[in-house]
C-alpha atoms as a PDB file:
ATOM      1  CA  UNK A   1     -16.521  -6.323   5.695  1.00  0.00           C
ATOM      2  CA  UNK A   2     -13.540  -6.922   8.328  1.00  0.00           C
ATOM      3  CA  UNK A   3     -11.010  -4.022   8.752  1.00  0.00           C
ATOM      4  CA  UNK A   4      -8.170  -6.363   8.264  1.00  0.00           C
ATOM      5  CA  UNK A   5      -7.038  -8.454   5.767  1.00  0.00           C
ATOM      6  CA  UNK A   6      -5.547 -11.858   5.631  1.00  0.00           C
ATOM      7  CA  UNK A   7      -1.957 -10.554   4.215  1.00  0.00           C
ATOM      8  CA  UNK A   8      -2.622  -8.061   7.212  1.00  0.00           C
ATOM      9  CA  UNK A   9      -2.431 -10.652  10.202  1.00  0.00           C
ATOM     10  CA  UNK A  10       0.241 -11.972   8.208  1.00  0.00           C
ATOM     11  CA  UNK A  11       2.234  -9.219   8.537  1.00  0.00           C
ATOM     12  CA  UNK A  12       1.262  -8.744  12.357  1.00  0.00           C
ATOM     13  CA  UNK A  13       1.944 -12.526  12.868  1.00  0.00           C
ATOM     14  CA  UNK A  14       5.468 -12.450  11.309  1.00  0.00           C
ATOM     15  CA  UNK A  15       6.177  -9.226  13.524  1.00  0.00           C
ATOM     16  CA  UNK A  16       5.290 -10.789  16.592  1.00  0.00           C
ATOM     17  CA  UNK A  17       6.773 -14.288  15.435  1.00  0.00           C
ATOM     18  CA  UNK A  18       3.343 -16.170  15.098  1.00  0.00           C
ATOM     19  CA  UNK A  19       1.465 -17.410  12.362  1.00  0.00           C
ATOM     20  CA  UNK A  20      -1.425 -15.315  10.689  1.00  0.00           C
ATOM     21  CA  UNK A  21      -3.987 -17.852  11.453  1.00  0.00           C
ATOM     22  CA  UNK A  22      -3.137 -18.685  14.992  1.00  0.00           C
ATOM     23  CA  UNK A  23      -3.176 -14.667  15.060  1.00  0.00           C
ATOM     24  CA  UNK A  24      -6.822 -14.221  13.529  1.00  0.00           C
ATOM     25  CA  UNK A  25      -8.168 -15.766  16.447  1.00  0.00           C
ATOM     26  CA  UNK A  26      -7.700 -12.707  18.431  1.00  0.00           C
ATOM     27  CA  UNK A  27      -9.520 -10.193  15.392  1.00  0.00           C
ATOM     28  CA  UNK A  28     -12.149  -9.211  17.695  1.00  0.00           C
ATOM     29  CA  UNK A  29      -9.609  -7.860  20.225  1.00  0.00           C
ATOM     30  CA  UNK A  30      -7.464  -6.363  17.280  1.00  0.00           C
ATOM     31  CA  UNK A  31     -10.944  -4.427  16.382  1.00  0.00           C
ATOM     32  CA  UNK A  32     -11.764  -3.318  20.205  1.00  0.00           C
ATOM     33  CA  UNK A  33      -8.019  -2.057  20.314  1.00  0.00           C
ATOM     34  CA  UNK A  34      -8.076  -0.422  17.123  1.00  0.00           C
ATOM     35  CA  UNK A  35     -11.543   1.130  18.129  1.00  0.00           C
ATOM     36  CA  UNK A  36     -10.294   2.307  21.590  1.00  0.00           C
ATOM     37  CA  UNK A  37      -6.879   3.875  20.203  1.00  0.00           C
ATOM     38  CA  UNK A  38      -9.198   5.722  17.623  1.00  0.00           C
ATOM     39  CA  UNK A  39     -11.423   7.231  20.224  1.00  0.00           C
ATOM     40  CA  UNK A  40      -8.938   8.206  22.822  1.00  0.00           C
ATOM     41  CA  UNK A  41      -6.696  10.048  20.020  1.00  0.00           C
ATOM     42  CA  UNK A  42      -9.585  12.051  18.615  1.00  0.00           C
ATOM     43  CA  UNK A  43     -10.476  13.274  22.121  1.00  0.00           C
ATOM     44  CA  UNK A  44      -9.603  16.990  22.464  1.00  0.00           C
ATOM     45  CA  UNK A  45      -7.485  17.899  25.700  1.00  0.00           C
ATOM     46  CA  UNK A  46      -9.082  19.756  27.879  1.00  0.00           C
ATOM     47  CA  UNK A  47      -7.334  23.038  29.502  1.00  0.00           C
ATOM     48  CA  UNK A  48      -7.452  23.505  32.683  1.00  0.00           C
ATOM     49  CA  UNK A  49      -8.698  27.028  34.010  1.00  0.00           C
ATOM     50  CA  UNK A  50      -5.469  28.394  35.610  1.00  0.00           C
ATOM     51  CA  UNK A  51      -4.095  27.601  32.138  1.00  0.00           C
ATOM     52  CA  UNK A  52      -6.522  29.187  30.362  1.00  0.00           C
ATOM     53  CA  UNK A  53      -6.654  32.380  33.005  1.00  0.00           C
ATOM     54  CA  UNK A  54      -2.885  32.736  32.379  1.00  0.00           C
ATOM     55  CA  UNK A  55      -2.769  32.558  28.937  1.00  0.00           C
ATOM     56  CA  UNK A  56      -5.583  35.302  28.958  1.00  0.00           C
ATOM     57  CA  UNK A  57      -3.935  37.671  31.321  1.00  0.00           C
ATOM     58  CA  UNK A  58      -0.568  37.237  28.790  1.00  0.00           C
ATOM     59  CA  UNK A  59      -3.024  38.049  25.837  1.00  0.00           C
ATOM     60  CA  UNK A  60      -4.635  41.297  27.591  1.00  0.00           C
ATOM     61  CA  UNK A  61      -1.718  42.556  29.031  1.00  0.00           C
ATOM     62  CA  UNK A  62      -0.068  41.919  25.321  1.00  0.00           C
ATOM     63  CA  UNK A  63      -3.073  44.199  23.814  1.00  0.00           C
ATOM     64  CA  UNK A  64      -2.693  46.858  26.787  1.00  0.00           C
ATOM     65  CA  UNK A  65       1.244  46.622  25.666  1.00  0.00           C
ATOM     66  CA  UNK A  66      -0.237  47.410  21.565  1.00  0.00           C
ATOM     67  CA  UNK A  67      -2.294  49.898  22.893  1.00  0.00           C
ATOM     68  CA  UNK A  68      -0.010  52.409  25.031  1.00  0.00           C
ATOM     69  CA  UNK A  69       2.789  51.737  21.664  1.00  0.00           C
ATOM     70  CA  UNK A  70       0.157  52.765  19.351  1.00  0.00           C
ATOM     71  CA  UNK A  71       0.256  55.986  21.826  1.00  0.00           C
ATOM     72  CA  UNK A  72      -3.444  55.794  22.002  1.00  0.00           C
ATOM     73  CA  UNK A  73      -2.883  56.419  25.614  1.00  0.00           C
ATOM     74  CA  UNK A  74      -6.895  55.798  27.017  1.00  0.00           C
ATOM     75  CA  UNK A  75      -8.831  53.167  25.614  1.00  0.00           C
ATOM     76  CA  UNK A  76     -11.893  55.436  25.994  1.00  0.00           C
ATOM     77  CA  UNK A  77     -10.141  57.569  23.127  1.00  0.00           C
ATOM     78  CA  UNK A  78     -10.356  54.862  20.406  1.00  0.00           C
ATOM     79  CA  UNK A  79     -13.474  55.737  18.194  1.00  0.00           C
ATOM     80  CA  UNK A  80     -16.230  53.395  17.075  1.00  0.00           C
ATOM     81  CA  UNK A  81     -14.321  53.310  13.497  1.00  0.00           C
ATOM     82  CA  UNK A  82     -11.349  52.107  14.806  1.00  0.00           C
ATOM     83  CA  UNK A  83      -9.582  48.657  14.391  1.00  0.00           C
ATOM     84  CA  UNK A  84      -8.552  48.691  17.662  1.00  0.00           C
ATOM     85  CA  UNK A  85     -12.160  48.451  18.707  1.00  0.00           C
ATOM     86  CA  UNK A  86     -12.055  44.568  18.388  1.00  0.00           C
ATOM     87  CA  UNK A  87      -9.513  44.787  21.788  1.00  0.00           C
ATOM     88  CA  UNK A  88     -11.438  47.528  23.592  1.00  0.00           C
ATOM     89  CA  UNK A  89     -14.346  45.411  23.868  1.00  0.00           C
ATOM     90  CA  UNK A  90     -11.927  42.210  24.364  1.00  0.00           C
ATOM     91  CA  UNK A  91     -10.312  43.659  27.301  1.00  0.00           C
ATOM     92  CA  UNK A  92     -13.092  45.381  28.693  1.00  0.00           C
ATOM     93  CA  UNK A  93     -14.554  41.546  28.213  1.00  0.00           C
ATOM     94  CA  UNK A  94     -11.745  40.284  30.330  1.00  0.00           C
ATOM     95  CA  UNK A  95     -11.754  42.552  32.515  1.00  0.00           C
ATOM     96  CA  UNK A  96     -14.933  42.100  33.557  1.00  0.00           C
ATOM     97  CA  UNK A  97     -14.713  38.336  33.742  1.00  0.00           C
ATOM     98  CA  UNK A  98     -11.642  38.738  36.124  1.00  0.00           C
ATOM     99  CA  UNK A  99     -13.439  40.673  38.556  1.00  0.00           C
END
């Protein structure tokens, strides 16, 4: 089953000021173009690693920012019931990757 219609090449045609049929002929290419569009749009961007080792430092520093407010004071203090545990470990994590 093609992906376009007759009424659709129609409508392309009378965009571009052709006929439908004289713009069927190209349905192949209409396909590949369609195909290509969908495949380069559905491609996740990748982030580069400066990028990504900025945006970490902003979210660690961020926590160690939570942290002093929350007048913990020494992230060795926080016990293992804690909530805050979840960042301990993440910027003991990223600290660790950063050395």
């Amino acid at each position: 089953m093609p992906t376009y219609s007759r009424a659709d090449f129609d409508g392309i045609g009378e965009a571009i000021g052709k006929d439908g049929a004289e713009v069927m002929k190209y349905a192949d290419r209409f396909e590949s173009a369609a195909r290509w569009y969908r495949t380069v749009h559905r491609a996740p961007e990748r982030v580069a690693l400066s990028v990504m080792r900025k945006k970490m430092t902003q979210i660690a520093n961020a926590a160690r920012k939570l942290l002093r407010h929350q007048s913990t004071g020494c992230l060795a203090r926080i016990s293992v019931c804690s909530p805050l545990l979840a960042w301990r470990s993440a910027l003991s994590l990223k600290a660790d990757a950063l050395r």
